[in-house]
N, C-alpha and C. Protein backbone atom coordinates (compact mmCIF):
# COMPACT_ATOMS: atom_id res chain seq x y z
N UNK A 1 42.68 -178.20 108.06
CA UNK A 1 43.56 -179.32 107.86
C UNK A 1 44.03 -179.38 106.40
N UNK A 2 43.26 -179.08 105.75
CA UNK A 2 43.35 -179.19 104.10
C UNK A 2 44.23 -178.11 103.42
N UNK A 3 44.93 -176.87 104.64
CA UNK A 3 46.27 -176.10 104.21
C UNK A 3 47.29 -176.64 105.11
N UNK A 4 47.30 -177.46 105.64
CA UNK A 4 48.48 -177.74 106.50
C UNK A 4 48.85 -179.42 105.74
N UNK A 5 48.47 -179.91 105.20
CA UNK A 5 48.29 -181.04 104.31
C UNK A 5 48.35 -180.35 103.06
N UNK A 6 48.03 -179.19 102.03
CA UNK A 6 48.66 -178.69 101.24
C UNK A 6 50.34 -178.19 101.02
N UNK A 7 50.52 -177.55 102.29
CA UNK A 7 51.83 -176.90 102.55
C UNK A 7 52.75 -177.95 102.58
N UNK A 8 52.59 -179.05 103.85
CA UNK A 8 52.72 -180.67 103.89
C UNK A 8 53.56 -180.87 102.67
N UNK A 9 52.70 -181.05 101.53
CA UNK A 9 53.15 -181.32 100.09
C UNK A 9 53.97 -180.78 99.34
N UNK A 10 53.64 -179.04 99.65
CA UNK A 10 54.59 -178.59 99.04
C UNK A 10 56.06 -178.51 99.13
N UNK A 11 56.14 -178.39 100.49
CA UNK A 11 57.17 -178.94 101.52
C UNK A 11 57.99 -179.74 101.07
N UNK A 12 57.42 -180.83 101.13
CA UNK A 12 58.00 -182.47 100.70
C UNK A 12 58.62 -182.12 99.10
N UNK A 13 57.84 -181.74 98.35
CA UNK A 13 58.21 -181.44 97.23
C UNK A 13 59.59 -181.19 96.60
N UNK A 14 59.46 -179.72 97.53
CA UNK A 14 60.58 -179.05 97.61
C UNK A 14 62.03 -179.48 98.21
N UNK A 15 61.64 -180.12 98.99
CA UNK A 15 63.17 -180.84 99.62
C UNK A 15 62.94 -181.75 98.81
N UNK A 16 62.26 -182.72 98.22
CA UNK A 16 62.79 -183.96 96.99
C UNK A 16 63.35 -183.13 95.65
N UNK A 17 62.97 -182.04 95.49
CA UNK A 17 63.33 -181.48 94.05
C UNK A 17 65.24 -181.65 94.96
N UNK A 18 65.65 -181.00 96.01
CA UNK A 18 67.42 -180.64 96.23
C UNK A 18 67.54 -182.23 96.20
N UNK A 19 66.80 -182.98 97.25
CA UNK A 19 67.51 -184.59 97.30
C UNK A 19 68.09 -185.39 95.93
N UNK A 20 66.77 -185.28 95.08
CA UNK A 20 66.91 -185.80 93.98
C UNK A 20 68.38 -185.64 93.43
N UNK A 21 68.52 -184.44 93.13
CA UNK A 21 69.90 -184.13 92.78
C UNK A 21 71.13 -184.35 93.19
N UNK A 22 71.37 -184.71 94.67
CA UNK A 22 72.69 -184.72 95.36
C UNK A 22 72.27 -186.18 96.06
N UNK A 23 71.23 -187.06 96.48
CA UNK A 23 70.76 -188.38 97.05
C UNK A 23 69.88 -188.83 96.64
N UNK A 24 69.74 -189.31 95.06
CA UNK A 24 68.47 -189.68 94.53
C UNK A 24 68.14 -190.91 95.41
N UNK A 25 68.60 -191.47 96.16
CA UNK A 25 68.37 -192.73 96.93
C UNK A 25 66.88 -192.38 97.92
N UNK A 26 66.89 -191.36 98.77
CA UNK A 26 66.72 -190.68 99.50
C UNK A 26 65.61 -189.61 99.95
N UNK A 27 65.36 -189.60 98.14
CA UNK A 27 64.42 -188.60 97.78
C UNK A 27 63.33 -188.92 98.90
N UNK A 28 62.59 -189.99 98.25
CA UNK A 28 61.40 -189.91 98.65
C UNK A 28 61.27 -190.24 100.49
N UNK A 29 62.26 -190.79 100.98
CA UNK A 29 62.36 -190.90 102.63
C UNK A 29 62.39 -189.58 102.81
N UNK A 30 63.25 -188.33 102.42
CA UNK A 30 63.44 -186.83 102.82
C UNK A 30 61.93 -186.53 102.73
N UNK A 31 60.97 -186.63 101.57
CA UNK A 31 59.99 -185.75 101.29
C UNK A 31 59.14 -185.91 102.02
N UNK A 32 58.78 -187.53 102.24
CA UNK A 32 57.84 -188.16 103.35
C UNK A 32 58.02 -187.54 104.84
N UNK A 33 59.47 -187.64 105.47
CA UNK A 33 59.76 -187.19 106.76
C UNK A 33 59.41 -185.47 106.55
N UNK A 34 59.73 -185.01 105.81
CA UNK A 34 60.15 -183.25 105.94
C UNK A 34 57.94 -182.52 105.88
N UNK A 35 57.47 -183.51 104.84
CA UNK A 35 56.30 -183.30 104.69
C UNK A 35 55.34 -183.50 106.25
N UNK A 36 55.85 -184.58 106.61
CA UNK A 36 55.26 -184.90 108.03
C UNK A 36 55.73 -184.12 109.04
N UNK A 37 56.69 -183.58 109.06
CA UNK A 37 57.17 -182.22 110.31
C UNK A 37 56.57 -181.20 109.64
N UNK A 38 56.69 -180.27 108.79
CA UNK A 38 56.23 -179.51 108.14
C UNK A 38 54.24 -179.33 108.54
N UNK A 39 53.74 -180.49 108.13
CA UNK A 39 52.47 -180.69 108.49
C UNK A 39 52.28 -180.63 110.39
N UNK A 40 52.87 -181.06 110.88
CA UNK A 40 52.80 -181.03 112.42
C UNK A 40 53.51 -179.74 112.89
N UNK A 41 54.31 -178.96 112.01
CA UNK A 41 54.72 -177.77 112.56
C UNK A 41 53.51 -176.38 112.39
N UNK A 42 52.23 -176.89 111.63
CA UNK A 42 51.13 -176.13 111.36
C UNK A 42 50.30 -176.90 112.17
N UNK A 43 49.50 -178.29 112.14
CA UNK A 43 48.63 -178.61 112.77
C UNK A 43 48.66 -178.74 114.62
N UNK A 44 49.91 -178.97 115.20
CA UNK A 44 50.38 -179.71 116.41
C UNK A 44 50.42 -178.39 117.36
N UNK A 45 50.82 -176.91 116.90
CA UNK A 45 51.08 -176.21 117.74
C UNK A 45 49.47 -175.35 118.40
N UNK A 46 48.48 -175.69 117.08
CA UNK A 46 47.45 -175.03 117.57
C UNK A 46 46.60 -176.28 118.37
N UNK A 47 47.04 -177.28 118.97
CA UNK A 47 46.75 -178.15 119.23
C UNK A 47 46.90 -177.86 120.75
N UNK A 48 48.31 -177.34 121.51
CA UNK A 48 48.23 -176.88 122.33
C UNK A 48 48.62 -175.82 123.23
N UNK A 49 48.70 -174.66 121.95
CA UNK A 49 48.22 -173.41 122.59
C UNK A 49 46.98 -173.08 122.01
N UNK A 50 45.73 -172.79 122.57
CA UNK A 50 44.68 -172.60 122.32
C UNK A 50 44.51 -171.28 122.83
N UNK A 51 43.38 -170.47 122.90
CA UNK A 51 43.11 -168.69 123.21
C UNK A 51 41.64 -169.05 122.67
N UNK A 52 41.29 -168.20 123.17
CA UNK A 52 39.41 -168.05 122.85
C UNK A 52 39.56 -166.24 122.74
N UNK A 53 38.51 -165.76 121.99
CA UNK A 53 38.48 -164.33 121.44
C UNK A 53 38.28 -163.60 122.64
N UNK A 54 37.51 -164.00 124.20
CA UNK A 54 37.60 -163.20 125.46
C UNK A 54 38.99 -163.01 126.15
N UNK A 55 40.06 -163.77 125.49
CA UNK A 55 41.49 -163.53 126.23
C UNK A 55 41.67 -161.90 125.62
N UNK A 56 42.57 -161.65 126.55
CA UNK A 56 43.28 -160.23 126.11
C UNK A 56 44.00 -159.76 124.90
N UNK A 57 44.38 -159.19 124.59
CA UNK A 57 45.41 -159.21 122.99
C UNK A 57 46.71 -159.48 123.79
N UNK A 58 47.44 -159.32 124.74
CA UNK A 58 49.08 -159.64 125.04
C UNK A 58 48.47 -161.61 125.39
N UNK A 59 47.64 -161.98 125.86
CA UNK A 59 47.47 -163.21 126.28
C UNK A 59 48.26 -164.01 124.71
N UNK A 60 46.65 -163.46 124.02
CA UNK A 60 46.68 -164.05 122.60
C UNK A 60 47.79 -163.84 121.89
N UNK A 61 48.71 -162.69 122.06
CA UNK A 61 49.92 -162.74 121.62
C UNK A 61 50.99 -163.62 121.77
N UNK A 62 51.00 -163.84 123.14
CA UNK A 62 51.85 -165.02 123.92
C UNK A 62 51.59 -166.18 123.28
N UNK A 63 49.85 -166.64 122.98
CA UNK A 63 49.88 -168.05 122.53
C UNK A 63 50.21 -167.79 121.10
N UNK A 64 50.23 -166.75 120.34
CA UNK A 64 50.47 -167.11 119.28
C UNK A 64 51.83 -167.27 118.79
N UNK A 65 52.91 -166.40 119.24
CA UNK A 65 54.34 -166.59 119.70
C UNK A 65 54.66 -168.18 120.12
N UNK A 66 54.18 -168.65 121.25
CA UNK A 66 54.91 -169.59 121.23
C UNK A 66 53.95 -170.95 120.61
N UNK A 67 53.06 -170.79 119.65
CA UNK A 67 52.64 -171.81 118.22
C UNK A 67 53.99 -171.50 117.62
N UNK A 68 54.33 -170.68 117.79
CA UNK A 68 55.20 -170.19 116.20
C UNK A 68 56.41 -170.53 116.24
N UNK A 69 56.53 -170.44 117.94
CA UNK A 69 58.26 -170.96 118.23
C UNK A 69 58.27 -172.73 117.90
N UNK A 70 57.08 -173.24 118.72
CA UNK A 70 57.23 -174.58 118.50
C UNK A 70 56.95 -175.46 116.83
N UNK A 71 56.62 -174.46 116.10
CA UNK A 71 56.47 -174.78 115.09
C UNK A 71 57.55 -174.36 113.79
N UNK A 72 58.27 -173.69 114.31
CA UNK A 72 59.10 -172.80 114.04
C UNK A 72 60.46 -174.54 114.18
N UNK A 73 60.51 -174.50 115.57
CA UNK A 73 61.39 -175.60 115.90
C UNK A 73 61.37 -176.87 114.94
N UNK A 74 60.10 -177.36 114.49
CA UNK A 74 59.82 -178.27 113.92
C UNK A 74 60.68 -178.05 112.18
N UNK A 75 60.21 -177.04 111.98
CA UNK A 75 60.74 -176.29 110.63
C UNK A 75 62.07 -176.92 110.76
N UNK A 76 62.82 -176.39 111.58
CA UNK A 76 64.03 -176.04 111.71
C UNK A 76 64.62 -177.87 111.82
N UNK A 77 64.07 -178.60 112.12
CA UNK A 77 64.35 -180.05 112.41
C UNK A 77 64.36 -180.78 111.10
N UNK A 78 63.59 -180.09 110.35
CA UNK A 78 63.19 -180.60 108.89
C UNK A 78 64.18 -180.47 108.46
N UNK A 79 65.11 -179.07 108.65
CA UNK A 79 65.61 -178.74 107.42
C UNK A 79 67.08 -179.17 107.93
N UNK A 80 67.14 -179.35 109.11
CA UNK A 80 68.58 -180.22 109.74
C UNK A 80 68.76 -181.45 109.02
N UNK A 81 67.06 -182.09 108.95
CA UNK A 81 67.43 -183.73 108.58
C UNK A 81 68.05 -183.67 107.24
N UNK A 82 67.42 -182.52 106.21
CA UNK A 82 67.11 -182.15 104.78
C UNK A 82 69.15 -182.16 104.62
N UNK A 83 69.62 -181.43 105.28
CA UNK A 83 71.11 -181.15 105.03
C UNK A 83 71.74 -181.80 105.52
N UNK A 84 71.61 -182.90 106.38
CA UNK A 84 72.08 -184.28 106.82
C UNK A 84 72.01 -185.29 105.61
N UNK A 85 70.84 -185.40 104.98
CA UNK A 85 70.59 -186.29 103.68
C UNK A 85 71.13 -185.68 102.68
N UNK A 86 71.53 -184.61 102.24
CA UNK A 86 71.56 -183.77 101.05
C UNK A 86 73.67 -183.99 101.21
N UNK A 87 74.02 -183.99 102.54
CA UNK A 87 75.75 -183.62 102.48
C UNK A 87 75.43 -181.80 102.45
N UNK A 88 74.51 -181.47 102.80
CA UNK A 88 75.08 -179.43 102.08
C UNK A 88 76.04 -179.15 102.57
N UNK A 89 76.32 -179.72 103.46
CA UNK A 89 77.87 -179.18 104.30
C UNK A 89 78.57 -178.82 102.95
N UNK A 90 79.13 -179.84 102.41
CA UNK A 90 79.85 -179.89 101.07
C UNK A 90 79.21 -179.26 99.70
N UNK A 91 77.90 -178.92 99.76
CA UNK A 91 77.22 -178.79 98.74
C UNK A 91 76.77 -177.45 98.69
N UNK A 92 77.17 -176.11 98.29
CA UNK A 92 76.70 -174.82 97.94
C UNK A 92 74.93 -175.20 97.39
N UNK A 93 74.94 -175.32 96.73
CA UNK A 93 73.91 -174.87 95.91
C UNK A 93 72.20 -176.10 97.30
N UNK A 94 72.76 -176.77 97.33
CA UNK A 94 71.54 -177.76 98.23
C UNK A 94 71.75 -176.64 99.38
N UNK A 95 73.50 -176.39 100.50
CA UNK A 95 72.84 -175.81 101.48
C UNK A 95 72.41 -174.40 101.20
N UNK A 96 72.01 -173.41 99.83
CA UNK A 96 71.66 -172.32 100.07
C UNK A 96 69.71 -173.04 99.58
N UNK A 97 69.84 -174.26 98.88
CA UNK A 97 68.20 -174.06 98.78
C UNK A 97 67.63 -174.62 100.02
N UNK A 98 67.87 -175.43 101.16
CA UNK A 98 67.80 -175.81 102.44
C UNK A 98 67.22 -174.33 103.28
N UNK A 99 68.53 -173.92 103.06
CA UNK A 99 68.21 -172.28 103.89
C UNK A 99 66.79 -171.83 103.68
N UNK A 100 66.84 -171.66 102.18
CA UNK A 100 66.28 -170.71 101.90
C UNK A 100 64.23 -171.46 102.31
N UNK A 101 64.68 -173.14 101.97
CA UNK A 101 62.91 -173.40 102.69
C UNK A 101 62.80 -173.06 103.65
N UNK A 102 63.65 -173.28 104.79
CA UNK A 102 63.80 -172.79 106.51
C UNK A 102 63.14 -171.77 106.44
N UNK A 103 63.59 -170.78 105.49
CA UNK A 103 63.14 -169.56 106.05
C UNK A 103 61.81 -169.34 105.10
N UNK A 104 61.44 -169.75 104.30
CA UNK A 104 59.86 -169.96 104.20
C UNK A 104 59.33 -170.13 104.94
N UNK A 105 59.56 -171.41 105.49
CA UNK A 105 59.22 -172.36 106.67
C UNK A 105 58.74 -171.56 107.93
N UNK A 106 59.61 -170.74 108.48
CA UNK A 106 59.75 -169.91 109.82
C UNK A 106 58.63 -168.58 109.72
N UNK A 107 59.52 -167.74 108.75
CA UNK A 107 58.92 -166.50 108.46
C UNK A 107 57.88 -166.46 107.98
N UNK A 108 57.31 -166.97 106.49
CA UNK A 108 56.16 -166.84 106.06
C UNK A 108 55.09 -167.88 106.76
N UNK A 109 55.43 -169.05 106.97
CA UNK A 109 54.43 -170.35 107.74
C UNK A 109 53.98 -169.63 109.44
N UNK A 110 55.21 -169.72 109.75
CA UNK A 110 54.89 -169.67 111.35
C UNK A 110 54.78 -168.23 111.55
N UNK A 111 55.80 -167.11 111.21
CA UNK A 111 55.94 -165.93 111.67
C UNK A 111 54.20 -164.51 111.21
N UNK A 112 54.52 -164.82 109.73
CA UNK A 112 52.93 -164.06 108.91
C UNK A 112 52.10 -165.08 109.05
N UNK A 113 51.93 -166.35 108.93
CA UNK A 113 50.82 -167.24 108.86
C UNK A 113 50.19 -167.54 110.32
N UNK A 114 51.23 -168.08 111.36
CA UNK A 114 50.48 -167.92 112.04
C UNK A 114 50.23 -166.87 113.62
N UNK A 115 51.44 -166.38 113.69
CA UNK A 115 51.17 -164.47 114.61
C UNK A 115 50.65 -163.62 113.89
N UNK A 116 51.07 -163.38 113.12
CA UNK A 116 50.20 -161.89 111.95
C UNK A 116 48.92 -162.17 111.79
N UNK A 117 48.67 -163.20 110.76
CA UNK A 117 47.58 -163.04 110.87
C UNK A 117 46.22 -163.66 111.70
N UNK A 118 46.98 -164.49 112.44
CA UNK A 118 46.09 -164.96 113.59
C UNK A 118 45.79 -163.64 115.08
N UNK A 119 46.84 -162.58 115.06
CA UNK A 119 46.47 -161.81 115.78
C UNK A 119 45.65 -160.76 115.01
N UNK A 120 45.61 -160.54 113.53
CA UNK A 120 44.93 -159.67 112.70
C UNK A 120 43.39 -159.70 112.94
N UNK A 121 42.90 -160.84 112.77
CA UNK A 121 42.01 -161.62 112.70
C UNK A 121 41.42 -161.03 113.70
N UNK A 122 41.81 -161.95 115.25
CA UNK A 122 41.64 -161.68 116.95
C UNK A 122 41.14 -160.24 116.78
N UNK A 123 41.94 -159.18 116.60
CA UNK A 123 42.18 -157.43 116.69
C UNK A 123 40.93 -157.41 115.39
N UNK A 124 40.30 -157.53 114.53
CA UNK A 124 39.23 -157.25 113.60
C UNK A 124 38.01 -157.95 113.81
N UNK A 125 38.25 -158.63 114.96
CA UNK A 125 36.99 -159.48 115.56
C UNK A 125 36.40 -158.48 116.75
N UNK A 126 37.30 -158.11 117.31
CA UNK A 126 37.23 -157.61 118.83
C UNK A 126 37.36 -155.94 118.29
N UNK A 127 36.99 -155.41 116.90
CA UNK A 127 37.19 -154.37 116.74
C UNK A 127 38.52 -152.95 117.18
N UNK A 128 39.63 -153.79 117.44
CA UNK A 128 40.87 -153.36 117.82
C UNK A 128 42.14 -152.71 117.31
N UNK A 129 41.54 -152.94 115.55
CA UNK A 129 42.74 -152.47 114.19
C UNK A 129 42.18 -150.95 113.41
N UNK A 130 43.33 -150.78 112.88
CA UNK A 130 43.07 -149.83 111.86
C UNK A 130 43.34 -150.17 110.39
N UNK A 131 42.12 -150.16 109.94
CA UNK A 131 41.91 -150.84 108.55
C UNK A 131 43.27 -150.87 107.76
N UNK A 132 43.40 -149.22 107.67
CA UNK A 132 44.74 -148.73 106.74
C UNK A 132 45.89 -149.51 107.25
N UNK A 133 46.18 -149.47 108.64
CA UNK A 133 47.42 -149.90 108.95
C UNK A 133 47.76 -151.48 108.05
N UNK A 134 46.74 -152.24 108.12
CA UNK A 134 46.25 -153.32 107.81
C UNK A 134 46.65 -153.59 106.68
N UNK A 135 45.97 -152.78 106.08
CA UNK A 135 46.13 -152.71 103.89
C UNK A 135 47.31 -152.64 103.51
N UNK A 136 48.05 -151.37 104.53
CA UNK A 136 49.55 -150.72 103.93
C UNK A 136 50.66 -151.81 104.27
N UNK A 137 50.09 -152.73 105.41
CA UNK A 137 51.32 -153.84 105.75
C UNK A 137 51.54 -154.89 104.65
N UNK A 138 50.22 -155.34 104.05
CA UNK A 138 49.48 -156.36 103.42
C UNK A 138 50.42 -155.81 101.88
N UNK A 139 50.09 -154.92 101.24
CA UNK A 139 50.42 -154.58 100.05
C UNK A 139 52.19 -154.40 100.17
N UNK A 140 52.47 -153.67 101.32
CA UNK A 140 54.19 -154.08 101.50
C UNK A 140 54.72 -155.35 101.22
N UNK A 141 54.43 -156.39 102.27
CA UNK A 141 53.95 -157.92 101.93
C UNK A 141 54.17 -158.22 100.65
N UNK A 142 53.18 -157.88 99.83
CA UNK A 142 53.13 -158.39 98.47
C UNK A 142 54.21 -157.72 97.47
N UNK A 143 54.54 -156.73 97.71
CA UNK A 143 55.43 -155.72 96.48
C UNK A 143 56.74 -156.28 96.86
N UNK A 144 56.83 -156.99 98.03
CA UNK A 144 58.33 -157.39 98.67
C UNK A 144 58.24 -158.93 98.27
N UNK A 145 57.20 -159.87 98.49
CA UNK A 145 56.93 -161.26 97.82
C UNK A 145 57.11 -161.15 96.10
N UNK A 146 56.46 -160.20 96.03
CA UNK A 146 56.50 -159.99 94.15
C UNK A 146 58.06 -159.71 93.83
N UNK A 147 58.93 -158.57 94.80
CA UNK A 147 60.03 -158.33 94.44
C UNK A 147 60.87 -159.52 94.14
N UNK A 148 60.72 -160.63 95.12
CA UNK A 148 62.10 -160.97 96.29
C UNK A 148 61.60 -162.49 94.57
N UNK A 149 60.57 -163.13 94.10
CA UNK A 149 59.96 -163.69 93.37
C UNK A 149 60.68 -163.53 92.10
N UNK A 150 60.62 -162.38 91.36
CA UNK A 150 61.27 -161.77 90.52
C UNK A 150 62.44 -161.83 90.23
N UNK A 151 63.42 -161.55 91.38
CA UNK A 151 64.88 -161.26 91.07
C UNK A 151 65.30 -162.73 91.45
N UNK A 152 64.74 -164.17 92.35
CA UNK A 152 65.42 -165.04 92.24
C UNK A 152 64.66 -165.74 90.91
N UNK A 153 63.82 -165.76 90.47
CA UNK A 153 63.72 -165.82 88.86
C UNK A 153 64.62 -165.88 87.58
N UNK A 154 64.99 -164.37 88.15
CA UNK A 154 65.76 -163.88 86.94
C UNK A 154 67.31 -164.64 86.97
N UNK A 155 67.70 -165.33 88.24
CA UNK A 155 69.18 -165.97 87.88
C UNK A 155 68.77 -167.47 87.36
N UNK A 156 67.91 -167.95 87.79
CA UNK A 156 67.36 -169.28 86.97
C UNK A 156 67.15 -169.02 85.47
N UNK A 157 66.59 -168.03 84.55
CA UNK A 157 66.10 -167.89 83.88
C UNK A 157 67.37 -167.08 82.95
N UNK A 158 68.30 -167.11 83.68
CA UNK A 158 69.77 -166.57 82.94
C UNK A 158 70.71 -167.79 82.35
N UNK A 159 70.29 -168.91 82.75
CA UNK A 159 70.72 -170.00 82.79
C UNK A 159 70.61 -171.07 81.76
N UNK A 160 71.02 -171.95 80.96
CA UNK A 160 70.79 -172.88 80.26
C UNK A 160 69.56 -173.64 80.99
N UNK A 161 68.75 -174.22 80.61
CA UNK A 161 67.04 -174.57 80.75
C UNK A 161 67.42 -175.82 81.64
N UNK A 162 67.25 -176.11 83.14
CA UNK A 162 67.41 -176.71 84.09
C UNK A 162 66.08 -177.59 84.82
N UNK A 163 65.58 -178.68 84.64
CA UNK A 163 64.52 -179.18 84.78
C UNK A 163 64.38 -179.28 86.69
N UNK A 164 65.77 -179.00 87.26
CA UNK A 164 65.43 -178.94 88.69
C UNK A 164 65.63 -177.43 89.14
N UNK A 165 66.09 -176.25 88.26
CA UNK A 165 65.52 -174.51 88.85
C UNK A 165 64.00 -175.22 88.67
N UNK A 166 63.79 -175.62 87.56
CA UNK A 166 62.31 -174.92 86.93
C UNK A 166 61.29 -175.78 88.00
N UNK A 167 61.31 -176.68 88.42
CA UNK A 167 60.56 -177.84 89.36
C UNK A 167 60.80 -177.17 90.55
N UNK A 168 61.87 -176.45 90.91
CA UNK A 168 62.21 -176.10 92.62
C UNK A 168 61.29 -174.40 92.61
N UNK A 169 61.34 -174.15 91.53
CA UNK A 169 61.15 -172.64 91.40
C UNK A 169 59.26 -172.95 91.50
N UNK A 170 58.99 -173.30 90.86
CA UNK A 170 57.48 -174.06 90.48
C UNK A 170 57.11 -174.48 92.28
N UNK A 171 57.56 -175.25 92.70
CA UNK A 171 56.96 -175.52 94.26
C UNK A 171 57.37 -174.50 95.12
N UNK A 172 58.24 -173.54 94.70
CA UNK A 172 58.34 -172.27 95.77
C UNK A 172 57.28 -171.35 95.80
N UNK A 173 57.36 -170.97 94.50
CA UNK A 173 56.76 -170.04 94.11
C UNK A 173 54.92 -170.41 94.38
N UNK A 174 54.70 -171.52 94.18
CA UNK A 174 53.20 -171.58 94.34
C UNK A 174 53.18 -171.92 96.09
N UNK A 175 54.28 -172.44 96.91
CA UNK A 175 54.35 -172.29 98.47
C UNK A 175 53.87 -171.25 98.86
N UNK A 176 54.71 -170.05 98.62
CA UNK A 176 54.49 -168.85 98.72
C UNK A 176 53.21 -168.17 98.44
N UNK A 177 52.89 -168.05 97.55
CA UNK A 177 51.23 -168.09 97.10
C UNK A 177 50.49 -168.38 98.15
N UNK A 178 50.44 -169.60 98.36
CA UNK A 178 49.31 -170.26 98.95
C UNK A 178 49.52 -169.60 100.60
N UNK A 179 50.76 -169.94 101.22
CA UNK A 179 51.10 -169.15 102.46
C UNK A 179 50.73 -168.02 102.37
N UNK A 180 51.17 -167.27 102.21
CA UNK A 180 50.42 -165.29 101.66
C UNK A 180 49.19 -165.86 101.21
N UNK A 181 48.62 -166.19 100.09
CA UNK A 181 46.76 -166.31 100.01
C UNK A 181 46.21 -166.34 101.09
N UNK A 182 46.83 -167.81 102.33
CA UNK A 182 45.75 -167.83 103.18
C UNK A 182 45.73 -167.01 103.74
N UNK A 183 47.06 -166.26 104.58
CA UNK A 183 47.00 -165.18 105.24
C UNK A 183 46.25 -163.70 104.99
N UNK A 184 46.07 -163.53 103.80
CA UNK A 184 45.19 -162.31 103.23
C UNK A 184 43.81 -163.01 103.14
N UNK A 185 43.49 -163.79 102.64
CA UNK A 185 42.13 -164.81 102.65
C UNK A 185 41.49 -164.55 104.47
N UNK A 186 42.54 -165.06 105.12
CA UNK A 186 41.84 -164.71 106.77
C UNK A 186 41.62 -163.62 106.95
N UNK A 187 42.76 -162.49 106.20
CA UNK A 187 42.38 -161.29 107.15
C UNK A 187 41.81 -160.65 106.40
N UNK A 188 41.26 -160.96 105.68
CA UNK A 188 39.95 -160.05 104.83
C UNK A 188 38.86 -160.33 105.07
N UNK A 189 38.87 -162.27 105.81
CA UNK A 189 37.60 -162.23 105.57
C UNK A 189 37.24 -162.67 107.02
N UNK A 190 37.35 -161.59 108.04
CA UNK A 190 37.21 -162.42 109.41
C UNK A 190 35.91 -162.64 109.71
């Protein structure tokens, strides 16, 4: 509970850092709502798809797929409300940082956080993986998080000194972290 109530936060964060700027009115209703889907798009789906380690690996695949869709959905509701409050229609810069939580949101939360490495886990319990395959995905992962980290860095940091890059960049960047930590944290340490 205590990473899905972390993420929760960071979440919220992150959509008040765009609100602030384009609906300071707003802020804190966006962060509260987006934090509370966000949190139920991690806690709610393992709530009811459940699997026990005697299911099959395609079973456990299935439930973990559709945690991810329904949590996935939730994401995706957040970030509707987020660009409903924000105007991005009209607004470049809110609807590309909108996007870009979504797809935190989806890919790293639901997609690596919870299929990857919830089936990693399953498959290293039940003795079913190959270590290497494992390592070489994991370190891809990271050289592509480290890349992708880096180069949106470097256009903030080209910039006259911006107290909302540096605050939006600051709750991404440690999002990310923590999403990838736990996921290597589980699958190292099943």
């Amino acid at each position: 509970m205590f990473y899905a109530l972390l993420t929760a936060l960071l979440f919220g964060g992150l959509y008040a850092t765009t609100a602030n700027t384009v609906n300071p009115p707003l802020t804190l209703p966006l962060a509260l709502a987006n934090g509370v889907l966000l949190f139920l798009s991690i806690f709610l789906p393992r709530r009811f798809f459940r699997y026990s380690e005697v299911d099959g690996a395609p079973t456990i695949l299935s439930k973990l797929m559709q945690r991810a869709v329904a949590g996935s959905g939730l994401v995706l509701v957040a970030s509707v409300i987020a660009l409903l409050v924000c105007h991005a229609w009209s607004n470049p810069m809110a609807l590309g940082e909108i996007y870009v939580y979504g797809l935190i949101g989806v890919i790293l939360f639901q997609g690596v956080g919870e299929v990857v490495t919830n089936h990693a886990v399953y498959l290293q319990r039940t003795n079913q993986y190959n270590s290497n395959q494992l390592f070489a995905m994991l370190v891809g992962m990271a050289l592509l998080l480290f890349v992708l980290i880096l180069y949106f860095l470097a256009f903030d940091l080209a910039q006259p000194p911006n107290l909302h890059n540096y605050t939006r960049d600051l709750f991404a960047i440690t999002l990310v972290l923590v999403g990838y930590g736990r996921a290597l944290f589980l699958m190292a340490h099943h």
